[in-house]
N, C-alpha and C. Protein backbone atom coordinates (compact mmCIF):
# COMPACT_ATOMS: atom_id res chain seq x y z
N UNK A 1 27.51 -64.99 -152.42
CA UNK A 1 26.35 -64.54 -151.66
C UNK A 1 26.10 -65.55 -150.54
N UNK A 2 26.42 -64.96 -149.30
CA UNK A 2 25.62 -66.08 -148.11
C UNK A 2 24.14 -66.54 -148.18
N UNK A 3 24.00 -67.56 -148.13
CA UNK A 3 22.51 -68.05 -147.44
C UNK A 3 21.57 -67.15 -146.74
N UNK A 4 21.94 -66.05 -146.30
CA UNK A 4 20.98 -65.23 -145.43
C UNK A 4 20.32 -64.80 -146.49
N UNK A 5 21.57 -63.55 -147.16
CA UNK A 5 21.03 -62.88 -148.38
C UNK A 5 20.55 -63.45 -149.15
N UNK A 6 20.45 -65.04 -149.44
CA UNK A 6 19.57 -65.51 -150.31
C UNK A 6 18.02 -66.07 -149.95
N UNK A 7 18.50 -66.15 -148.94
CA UNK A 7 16.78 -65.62 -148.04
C UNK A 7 16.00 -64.62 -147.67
N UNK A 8 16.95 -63.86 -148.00
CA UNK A 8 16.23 -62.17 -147.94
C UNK A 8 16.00 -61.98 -149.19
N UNK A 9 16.95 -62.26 -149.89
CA UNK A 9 16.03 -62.10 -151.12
C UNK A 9 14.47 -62.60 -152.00
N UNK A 10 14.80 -64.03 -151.16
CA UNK A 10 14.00 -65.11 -151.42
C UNK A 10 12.20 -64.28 -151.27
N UNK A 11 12.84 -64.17 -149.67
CA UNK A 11 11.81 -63.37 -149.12
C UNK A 11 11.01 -61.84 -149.60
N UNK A 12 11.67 -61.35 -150.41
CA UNK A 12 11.78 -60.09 -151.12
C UNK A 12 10.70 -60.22 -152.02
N UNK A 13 11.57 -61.54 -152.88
CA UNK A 13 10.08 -61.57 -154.29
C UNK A 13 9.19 -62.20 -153.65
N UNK A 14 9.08 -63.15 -152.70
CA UNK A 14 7.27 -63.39 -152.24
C UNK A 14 6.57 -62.38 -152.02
N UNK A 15 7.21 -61.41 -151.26
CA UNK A 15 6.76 -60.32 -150.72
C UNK A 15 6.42 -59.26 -152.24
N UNK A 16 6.83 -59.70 -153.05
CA UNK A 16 6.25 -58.72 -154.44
C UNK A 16 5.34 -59.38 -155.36
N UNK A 17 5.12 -61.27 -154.72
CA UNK A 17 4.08 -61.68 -155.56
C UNK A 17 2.93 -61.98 -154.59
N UNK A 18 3.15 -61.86 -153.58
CA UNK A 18 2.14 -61.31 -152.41
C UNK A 18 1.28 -60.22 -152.41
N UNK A 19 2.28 -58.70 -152.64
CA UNK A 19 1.85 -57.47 -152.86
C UNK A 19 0.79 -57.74 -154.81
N UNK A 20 1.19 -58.28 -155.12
CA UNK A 20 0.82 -58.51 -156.75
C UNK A 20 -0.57 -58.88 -156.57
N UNK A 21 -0.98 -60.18 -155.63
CA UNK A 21 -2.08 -60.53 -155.60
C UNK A 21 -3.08 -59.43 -154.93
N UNK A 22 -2.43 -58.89 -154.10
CA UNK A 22 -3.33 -58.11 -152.82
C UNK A 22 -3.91 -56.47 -154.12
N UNK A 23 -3.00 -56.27 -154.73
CA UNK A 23 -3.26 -55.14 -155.77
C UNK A 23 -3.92 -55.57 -156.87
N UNK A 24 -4.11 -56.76 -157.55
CA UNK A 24 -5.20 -56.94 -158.30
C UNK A 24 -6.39 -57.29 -157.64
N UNK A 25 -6.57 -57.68 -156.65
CA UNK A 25 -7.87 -57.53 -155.65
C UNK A 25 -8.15 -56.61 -155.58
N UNK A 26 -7.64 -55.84 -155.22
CA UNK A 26 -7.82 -54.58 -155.50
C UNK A 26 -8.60 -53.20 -156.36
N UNK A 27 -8.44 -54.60 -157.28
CA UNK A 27 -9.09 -53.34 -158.84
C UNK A 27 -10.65 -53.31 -158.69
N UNK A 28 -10.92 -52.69 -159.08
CA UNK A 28 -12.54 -52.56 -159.51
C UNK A 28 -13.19 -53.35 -160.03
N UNK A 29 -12.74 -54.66 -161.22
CA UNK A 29 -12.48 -55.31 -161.34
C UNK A 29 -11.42 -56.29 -161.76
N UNK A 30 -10.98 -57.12 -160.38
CA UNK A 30 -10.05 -58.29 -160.39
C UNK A 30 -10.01 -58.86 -161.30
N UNK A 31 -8.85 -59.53 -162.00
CA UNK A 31 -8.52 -60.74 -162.85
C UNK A 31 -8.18 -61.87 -161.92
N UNK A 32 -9.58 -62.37 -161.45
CA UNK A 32 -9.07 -63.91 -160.00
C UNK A 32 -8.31 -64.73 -160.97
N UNK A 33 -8.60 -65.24 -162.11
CA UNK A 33 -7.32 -65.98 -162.70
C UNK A 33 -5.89 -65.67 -162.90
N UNK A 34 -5.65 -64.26 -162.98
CA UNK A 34 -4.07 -63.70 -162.94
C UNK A 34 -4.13 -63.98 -161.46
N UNK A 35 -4.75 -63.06 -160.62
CA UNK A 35 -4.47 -63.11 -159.14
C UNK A 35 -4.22 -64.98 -158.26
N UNK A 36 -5.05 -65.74 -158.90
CA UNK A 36 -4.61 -67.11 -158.63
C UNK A 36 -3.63 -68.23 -158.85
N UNK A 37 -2.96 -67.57 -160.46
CA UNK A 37 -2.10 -67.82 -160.94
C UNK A 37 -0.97 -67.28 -159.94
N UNK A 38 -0.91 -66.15 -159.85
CA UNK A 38 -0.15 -65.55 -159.02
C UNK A 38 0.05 -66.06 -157.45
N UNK A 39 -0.58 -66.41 -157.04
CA UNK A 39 -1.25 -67.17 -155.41
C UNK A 39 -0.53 -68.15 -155.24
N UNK A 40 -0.27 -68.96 -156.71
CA UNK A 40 0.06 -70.30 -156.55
C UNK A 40 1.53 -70.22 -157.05
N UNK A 41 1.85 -69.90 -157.65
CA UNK A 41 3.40 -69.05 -157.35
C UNK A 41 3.79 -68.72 -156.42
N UNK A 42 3.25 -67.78 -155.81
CA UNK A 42 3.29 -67.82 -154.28
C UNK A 42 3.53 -68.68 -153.36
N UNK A 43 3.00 -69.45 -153.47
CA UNK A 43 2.56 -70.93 -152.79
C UNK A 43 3.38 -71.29 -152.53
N UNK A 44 3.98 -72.06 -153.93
CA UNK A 44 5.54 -72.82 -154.12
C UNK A 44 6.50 -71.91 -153.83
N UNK A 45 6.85 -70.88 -153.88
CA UNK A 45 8.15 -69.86 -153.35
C UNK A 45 8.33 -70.08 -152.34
N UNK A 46 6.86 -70.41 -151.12
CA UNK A 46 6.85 -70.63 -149.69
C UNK A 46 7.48 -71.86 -149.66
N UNK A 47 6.91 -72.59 -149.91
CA UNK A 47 7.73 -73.94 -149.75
C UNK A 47 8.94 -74.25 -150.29
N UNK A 48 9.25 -73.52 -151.13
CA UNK A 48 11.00 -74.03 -151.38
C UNK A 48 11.51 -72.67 -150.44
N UNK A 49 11.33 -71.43 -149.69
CA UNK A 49 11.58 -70.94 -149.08
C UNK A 49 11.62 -72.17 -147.44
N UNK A 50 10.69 -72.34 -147.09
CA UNK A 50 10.38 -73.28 -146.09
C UNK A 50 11.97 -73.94 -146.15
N UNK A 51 12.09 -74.82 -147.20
CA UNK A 51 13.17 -75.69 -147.29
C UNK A 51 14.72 -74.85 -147.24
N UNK A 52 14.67 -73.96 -147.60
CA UNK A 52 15.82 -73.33 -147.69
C UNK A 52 16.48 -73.02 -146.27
N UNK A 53 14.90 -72.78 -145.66
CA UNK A 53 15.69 -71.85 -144.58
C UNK A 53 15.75 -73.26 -143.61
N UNK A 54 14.90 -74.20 -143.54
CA UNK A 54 15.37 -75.23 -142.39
C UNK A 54 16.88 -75.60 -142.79
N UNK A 55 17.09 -75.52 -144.44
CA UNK A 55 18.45 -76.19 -144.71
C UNK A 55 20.11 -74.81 -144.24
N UNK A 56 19.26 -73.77 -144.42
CA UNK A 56 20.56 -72.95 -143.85
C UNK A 56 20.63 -72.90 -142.23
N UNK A 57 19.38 -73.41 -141.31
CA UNK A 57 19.21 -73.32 -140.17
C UNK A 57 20.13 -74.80 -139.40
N UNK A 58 19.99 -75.30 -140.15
CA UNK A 58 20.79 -77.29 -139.81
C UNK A 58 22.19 -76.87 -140.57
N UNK A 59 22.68 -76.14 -141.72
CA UNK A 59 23.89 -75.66 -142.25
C UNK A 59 24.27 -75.12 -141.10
N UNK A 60 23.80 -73.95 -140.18
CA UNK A 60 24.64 -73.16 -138.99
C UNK A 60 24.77 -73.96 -138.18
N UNK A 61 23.63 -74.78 -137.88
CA UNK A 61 24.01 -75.18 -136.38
C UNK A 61 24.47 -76.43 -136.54
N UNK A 62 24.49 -77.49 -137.06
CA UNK A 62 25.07 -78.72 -137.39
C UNK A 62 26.60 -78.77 -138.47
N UNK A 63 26.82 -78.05 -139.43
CA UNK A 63 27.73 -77.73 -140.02
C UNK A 63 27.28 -77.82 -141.47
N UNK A 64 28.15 -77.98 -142.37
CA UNK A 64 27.68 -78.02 -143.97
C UNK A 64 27.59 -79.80 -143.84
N UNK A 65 26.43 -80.23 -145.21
CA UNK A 65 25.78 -81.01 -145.19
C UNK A 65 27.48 -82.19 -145.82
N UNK A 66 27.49 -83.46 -145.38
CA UNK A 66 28.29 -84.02 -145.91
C UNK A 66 27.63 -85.20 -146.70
N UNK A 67 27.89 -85.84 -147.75
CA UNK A 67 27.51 -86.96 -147.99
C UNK A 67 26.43 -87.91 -147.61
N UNK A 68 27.58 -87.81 -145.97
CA UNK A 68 26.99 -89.34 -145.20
C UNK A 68 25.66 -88.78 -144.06
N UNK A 69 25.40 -86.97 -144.00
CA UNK A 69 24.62 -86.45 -143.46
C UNK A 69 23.37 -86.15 -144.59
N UNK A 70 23.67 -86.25 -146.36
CA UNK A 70 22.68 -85.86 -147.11
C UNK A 70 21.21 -86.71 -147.10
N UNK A 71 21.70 -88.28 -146.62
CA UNK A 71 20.02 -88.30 -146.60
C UNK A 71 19.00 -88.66 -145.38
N UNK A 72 19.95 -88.23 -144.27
CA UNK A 72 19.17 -87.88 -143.27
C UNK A 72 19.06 -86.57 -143.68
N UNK A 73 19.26 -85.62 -144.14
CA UNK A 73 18.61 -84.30 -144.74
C UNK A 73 17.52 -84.59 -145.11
N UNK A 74 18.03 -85.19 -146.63
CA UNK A 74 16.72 -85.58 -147.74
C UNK A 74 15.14 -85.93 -146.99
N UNK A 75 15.85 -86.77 -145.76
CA UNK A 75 14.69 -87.66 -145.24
C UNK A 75 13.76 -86.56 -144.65
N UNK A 76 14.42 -85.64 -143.65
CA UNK A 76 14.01 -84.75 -142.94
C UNK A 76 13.09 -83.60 -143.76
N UNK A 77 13.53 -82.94 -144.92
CA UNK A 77 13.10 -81.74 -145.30
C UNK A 77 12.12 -82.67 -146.10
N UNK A 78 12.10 -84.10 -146.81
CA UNK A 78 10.09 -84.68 -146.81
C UNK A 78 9.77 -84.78 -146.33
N UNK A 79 9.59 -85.09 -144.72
CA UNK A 79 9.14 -84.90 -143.25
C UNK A 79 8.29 -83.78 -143.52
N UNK A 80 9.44 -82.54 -143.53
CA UNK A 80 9.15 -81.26 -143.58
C UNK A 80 7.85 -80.76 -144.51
N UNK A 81 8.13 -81.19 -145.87
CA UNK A 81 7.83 -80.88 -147.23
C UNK A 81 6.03 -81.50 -146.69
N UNK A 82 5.79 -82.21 -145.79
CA UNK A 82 4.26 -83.16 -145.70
C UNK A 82 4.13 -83.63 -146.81
């Protein structure tokens, strides 16, 4: 599986624990603790999404990561990470 498709996919389930939260808001009455639980799942998907895609974006245009390039990576995507 390429890197894209694993960002589309990536992107796929946020997008169904996204839709998850927005539909228990939804109810008549909400479960804000499922729905927050859920939020924050969310959350973190974004951010290791975040990381994924700067790392397949520096994979295309710089080449695959070598060794002596891994921790100027490392350094960069905690930059990234705030």
């Amino acid at each position: 599986m390429n890197n894209y498709k694993k960002l589309v996919d990536h992107i796929s389930r946020l997008e169904g624990q996204l839709s998850a939260v927005k539909n228990e808001l939804a109810q008549s009455s909400p479960d804000c603790d499922k729905a927050s639980k859920t939020l924050l799942s969310a959350s973190r998907s974004f951010a290791t999404l975040r990381e994924q895609f700067v790392s397949c974006f520096l994979d295309s245009y710089c080449g695959p990561v070598t060794s002596k390039k891994q921790k100027a990576l490392t350094s960069l995507l905690t930059l990234i990470r705030g």
